[in-house]
PDB file of N, CA and C in Angstrom:
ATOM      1  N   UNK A   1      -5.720 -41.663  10.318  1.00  0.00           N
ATOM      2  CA  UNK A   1      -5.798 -40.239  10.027  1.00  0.00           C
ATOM      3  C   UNK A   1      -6.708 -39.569  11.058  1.00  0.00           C
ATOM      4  N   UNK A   2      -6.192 -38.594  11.300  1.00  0.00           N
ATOM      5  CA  UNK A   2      -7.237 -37.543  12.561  1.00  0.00           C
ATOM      6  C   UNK A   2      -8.122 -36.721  11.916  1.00  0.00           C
ATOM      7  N   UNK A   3      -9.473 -36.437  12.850  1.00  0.00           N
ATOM      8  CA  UNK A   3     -10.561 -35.893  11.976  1.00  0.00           C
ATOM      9  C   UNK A   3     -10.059 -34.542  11.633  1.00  0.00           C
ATOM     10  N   UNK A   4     -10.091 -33.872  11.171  1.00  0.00           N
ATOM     11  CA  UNK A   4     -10.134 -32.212  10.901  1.00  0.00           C
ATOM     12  C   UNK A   4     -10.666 -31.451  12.132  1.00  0.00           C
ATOM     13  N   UNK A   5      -9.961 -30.486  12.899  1.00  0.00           N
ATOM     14  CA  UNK A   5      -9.949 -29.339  13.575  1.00  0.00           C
ATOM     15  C   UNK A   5     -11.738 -28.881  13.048  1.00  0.00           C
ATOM     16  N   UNK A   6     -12.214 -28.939  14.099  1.00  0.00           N
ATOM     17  CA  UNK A   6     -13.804 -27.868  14.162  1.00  0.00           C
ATOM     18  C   UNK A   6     -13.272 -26.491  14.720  1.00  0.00           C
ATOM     19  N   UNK A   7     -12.879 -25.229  14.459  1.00  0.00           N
ATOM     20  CA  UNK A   7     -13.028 -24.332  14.838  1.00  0.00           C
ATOM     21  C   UNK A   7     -14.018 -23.794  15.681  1.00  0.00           C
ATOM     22  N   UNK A   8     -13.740 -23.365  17.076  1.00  0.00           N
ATOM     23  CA  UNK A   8     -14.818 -23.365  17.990  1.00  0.00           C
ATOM     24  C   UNK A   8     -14.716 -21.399  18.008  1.00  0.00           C
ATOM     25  N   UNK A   9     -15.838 -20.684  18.912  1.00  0.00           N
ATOM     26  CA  UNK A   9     -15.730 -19.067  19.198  1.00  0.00           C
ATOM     27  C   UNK A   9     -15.307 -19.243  20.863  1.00  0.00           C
ATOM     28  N   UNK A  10     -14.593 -17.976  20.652  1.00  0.00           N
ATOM     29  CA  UNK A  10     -13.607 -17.630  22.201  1.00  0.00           C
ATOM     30  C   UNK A  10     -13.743 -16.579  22.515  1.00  0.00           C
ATOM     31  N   UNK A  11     -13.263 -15.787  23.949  1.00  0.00           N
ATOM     32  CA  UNK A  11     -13.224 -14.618  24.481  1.00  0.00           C
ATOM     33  C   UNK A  11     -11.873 -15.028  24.921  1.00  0.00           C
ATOM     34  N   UNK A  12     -10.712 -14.999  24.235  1.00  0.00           N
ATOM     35  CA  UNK A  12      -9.406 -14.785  25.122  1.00  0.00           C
ATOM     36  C   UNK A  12      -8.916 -13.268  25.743  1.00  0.00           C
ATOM     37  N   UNK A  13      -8.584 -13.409  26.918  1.00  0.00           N
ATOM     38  CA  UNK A  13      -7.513 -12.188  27.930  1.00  0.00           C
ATOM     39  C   UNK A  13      -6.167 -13.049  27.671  1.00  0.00           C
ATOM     40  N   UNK A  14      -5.591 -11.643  27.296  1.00  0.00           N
ATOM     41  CA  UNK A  14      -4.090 -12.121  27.359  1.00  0.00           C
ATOM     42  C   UNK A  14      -3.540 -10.582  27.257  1.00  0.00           C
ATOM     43  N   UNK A  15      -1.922 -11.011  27.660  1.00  0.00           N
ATOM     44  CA  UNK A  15      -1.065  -9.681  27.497  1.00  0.00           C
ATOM     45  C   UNK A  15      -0.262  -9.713  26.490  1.00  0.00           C
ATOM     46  N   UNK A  16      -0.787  -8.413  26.281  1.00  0.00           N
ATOM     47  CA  UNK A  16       0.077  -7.831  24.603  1.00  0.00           C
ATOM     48  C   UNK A  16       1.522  -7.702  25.143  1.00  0.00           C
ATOM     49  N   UNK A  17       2.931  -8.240  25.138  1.00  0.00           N
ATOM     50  CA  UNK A  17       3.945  -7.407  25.172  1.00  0.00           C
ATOM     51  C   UNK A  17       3.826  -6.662  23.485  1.00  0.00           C
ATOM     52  N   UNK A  18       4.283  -5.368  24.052  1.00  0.00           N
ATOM     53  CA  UNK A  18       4.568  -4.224  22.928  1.00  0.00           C
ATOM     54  C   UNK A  18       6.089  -3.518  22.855  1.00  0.00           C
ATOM     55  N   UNK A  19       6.240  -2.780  21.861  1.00  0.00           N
ATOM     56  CA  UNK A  19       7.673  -2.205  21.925  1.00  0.00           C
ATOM     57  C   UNK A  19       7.398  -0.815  22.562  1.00  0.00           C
ATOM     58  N   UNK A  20       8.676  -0.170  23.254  1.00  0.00           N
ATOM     59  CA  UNK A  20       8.742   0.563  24.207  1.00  0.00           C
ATOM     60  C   UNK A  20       8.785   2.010  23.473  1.00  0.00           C
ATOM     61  N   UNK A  21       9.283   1.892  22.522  1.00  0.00           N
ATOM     62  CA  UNK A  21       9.953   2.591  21.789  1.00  0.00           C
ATOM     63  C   UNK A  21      10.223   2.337  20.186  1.00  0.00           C
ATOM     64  N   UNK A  22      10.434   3.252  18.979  1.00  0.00           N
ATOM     65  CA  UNK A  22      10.621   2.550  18.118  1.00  0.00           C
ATOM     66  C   UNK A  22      12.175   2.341  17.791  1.00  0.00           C
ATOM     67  N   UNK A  23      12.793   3.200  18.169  1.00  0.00           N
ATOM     68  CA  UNK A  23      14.150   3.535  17.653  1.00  0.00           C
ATOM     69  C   UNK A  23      14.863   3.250  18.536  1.00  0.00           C
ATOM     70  N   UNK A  24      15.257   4.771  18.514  1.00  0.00           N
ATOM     71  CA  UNK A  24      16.326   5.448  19.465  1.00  0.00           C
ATOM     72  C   UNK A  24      15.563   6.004  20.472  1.00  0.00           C
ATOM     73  N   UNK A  25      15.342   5.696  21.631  1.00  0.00           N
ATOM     74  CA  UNK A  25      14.407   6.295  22.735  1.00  0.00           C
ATOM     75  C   UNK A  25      15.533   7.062  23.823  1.00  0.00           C
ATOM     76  N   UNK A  26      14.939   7.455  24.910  1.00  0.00           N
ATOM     77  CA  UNK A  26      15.487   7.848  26.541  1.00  0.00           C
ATOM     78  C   UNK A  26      15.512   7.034  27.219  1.00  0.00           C
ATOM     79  N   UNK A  27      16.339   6.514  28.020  1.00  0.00           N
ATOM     80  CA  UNK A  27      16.640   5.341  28.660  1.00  0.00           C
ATOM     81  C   UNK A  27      14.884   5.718  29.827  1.00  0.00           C
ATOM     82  N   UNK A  28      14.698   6.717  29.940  1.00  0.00           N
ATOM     83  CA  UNK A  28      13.520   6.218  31.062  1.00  0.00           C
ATOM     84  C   UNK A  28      12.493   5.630  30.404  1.00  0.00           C
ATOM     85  N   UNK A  29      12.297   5.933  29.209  1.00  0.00           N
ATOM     86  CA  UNK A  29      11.086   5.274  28.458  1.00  0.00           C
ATOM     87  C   UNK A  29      11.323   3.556  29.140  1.00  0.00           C
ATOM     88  N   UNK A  30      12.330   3.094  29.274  1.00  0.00           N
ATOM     89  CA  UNK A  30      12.836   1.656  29.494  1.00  0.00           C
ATOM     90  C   UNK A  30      12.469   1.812  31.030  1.00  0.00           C
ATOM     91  N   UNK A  31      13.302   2.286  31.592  1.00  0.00           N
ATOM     92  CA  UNK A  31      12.974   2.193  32.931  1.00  0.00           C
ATOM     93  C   UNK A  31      11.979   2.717  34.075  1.00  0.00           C
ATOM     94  N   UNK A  32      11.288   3.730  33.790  1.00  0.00           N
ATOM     95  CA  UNK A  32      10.266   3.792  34.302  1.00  0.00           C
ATOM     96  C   UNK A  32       9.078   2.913  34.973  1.00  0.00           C
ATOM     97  N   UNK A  33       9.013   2.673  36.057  1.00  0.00           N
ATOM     98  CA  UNK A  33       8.342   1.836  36.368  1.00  0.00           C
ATOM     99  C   UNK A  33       7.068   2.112  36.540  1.00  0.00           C
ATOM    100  N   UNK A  34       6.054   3.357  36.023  1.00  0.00           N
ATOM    101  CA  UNK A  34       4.663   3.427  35.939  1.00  0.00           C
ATOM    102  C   UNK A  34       4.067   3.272  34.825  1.00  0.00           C
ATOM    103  N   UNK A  35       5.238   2.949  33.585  1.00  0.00           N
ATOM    104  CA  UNK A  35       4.512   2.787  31.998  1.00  0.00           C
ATOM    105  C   UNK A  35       4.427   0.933  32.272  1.00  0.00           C
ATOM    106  N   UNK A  36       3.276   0.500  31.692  1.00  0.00           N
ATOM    107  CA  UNK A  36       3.362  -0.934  31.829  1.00  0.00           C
ATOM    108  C   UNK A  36       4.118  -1.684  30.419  1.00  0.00           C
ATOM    109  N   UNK A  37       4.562  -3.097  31.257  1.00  0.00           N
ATOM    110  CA  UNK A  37       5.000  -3.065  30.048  1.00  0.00           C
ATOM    111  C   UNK A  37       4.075  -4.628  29.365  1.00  0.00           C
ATOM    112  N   UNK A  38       3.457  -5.336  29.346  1.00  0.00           N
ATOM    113  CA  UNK A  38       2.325  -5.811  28.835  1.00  0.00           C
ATOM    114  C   UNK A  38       1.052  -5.133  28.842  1.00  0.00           C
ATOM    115  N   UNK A  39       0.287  -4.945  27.916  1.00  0.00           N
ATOM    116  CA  UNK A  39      -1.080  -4.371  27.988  1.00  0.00           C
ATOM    117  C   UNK A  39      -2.242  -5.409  28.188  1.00  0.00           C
ATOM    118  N   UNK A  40      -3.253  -5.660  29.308  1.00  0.00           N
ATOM    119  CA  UNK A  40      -3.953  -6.367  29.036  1.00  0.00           C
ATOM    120  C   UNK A  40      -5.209  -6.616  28.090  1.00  0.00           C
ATOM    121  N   UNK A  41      -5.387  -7.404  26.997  1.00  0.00           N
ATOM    122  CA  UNK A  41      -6.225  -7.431  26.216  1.00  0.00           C
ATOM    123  C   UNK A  41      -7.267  -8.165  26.047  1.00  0.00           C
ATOM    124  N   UNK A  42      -8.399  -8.303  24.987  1.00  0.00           N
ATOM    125  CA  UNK A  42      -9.451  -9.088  24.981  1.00  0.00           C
ATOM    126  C   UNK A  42      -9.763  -8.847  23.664  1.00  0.00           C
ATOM    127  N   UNK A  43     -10.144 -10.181  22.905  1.00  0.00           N
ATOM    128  CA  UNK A  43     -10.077 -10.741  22.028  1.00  0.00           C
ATOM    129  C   UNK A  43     -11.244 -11.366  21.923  1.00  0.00           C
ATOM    130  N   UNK A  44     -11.874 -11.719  20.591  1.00  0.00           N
ATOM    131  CA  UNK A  44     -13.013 -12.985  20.296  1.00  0.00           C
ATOM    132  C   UNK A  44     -12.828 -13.469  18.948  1.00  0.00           C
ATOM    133  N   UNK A  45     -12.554 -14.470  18.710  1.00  0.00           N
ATOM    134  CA  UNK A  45     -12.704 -15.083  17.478  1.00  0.00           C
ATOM    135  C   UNK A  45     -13.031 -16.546  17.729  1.00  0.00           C
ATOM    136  N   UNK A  46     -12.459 -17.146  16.583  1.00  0.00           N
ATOM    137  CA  UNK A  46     -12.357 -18.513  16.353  1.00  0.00           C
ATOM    138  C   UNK A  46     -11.158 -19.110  16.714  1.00  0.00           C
ATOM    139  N   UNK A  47     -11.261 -20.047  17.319  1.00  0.00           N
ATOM    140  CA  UNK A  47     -10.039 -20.835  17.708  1.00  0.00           C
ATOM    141  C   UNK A  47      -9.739 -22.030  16.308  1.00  0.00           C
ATOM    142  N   UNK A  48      -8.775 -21.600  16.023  1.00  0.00           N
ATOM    143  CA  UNK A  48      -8.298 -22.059  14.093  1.00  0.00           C
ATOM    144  C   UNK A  48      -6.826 -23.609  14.450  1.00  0.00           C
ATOM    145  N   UNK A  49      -6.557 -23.167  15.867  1.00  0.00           N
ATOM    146  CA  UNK A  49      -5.196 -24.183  16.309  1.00  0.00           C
ATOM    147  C   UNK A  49      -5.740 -24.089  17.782  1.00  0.00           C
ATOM    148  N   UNK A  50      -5.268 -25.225  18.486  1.00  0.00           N
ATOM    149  CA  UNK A  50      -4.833 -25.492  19.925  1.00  0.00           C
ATOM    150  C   UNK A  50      -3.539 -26.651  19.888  1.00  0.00           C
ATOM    151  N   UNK A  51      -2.682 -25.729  20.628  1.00  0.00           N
ATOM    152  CA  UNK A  51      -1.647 -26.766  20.715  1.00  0.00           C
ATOM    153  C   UNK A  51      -0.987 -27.390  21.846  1.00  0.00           C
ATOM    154  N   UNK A  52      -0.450 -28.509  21.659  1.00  0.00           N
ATOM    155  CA  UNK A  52      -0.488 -29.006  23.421  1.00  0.00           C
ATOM    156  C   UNK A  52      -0.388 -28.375  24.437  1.00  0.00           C
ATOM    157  N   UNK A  53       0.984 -27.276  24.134  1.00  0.00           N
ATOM    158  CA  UNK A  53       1.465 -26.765  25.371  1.00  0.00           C
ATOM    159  C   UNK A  53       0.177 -25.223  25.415  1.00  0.00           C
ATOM    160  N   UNK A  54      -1.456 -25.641  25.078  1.00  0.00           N
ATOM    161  CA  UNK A  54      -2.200 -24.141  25.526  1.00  0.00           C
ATOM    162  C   UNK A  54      -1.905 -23.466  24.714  1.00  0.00           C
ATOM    163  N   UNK A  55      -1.241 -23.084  23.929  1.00  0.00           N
ATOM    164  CA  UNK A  55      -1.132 -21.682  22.763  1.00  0.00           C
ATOM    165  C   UNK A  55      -2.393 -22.135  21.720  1.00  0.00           C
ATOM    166  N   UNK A  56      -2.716 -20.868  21.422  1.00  0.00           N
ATOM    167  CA  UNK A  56      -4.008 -20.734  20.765  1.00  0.00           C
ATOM    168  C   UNK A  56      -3.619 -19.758  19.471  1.00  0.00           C
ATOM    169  N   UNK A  57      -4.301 -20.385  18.114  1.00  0.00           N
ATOM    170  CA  UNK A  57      -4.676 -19.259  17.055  1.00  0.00           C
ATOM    171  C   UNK A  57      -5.967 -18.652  17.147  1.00  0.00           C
ATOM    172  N   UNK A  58      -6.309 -17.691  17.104  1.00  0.00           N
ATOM    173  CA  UNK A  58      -7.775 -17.404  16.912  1.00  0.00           C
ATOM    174  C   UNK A  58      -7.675 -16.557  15.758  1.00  0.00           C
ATOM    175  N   UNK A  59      -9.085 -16.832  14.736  1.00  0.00           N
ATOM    176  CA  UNK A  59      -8.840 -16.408  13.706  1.00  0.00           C
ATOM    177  C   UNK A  59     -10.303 -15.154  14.003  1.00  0.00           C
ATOM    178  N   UNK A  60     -10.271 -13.894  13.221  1.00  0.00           N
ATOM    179  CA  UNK A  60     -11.529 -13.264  13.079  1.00  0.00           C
ATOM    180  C   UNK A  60     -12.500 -13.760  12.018  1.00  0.00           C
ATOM    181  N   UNK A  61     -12.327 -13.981  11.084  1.00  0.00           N
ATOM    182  CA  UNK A  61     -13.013 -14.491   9.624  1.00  0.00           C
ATOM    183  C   UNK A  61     -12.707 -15.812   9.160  1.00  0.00           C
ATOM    184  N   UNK A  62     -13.412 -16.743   8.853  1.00  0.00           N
ATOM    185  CA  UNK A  62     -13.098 -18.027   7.943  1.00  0.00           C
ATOM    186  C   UNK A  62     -13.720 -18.077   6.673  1.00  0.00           C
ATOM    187  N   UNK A  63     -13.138 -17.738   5.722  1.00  0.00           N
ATOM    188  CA  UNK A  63     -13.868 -17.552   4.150  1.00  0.00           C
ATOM    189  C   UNK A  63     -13.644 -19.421   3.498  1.00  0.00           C
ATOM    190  N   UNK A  64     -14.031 -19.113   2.311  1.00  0.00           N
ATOM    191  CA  UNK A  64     -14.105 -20.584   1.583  1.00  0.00           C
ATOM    192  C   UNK A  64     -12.624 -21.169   1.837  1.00  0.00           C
ATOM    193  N   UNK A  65     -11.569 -20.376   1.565  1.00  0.00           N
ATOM    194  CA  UNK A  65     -10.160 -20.832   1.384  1.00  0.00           C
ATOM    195  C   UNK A  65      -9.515 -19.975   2.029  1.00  0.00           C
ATOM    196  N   UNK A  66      -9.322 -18.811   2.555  1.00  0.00           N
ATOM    197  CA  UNK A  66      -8.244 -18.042   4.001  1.00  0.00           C
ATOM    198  C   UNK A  66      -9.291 -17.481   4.624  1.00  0.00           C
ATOM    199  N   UNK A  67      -8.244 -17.931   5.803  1.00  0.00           N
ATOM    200  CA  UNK A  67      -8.640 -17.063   7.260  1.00  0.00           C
ATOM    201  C   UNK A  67      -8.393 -15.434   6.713  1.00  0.00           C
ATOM    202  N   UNK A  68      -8.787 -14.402   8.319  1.00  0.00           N
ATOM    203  CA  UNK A  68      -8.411 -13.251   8.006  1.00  0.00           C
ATOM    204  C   UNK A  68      -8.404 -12.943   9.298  1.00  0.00           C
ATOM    205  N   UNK A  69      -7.296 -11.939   9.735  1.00  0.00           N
ATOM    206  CA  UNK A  69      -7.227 -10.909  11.234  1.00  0.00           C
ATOM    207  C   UNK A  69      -6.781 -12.464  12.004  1.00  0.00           C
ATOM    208  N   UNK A  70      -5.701 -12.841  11.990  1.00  0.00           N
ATOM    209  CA  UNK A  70      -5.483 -14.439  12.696  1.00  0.00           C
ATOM    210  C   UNK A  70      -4.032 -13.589  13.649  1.00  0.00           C
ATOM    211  N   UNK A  71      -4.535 -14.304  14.887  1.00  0.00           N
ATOM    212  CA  UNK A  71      -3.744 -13.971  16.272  1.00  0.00           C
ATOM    213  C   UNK A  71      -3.159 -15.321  16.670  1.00  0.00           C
ATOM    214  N   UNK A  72      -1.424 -15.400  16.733  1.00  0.00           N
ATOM    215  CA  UNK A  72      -1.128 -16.657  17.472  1.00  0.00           C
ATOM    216  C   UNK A  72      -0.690 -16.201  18.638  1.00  0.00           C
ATOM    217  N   UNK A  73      -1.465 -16.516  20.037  1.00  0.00           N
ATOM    218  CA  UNK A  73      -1.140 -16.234  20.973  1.00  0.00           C
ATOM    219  C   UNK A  73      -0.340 -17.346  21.944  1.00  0.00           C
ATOM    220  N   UNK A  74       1.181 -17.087  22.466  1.00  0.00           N
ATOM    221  CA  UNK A  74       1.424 -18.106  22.985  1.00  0.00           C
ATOM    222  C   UNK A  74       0.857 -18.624  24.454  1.00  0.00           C
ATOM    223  N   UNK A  75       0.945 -19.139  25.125  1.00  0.00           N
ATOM    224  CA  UNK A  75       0.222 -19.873  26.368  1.00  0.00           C
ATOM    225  C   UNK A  75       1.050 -19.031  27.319  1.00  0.00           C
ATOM    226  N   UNK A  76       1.628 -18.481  27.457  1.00  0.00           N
ATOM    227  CA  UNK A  76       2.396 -17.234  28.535  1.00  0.00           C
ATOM    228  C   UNK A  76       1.559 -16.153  28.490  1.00  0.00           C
ATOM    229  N   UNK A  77       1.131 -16.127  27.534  1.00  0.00           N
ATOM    230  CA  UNK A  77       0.900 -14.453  27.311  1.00  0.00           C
ATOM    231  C   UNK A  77      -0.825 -14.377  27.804  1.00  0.00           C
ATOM    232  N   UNK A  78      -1.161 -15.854  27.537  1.00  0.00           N
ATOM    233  CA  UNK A  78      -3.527 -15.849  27.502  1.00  0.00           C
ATOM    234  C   UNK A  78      -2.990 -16.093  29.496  1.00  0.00           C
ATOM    235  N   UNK A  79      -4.317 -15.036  29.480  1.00  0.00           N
ATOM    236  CA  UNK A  79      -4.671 -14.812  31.314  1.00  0.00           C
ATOM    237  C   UNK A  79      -5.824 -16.100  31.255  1.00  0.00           C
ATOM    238  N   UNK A  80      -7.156 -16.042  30.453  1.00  0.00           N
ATOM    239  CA  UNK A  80      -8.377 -16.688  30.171  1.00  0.00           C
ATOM    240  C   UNK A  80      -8.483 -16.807  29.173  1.00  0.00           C
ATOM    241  N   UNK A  81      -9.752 -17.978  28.760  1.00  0.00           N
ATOM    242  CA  UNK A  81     -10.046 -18.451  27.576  1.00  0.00           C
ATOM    243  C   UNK A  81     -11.447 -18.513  28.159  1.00  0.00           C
ATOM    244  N   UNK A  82     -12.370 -17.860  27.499  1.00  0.00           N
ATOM    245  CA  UNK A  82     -13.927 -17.907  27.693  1.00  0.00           C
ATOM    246  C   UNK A  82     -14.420 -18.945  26.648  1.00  0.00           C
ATOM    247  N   UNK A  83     -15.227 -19.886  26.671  1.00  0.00           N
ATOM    248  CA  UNK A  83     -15.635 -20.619  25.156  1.00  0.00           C
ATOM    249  C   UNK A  83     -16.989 -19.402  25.100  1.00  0.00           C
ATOM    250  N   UNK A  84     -17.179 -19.481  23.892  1.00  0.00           N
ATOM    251  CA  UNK A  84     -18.823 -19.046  23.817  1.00  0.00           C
ATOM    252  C   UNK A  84     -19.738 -19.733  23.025  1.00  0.00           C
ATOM    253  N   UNK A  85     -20.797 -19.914  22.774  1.00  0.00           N
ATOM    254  CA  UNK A  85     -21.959 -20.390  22.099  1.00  0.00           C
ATOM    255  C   UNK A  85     -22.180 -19.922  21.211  1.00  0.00           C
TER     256      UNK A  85
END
């Protein structure tokens, strides 16, 4: 049997892809090439998963029995992973 996951604290960068639009948009909303289309972000929590292929959960809160504010970020999307102390 494997020991239990220690949840460690992080500073991940990664890119948000977001939706462009909600609906029915204007085709330039799509094509425009000065709206970006990942946002770069930054993050700190707890790292709750690591999985082989680099994808990370980070959780904000760990109570007695649930997490809370939990991000699964896949390994495409994290730029950096800061550990912190």
């Amino acid at each position: 049997m494997s020991k239990p996951f220690k949840p460690y604290p992080v500073e991940v960068t990664w890119i948000d892809p977001h939706s462009i639009g909600g609906s029915w948009h204007e085709p330039e909303q799509v094509t425009e090439r000065s709206r970006p289309i990942g946002l770069v972000v930054r993050s700190v929590g707890l790292v709750t998963r690591k999985d082989e292929d680099g994808s990370l959960v980070i959780t904000q809160s760990i109570g007695p029995e649930h997490y809370d504010h939990t991000l699964a970020l896949p390994k495409c999307c994290i730029k950096k992973v800061r550990r912190l102390k």
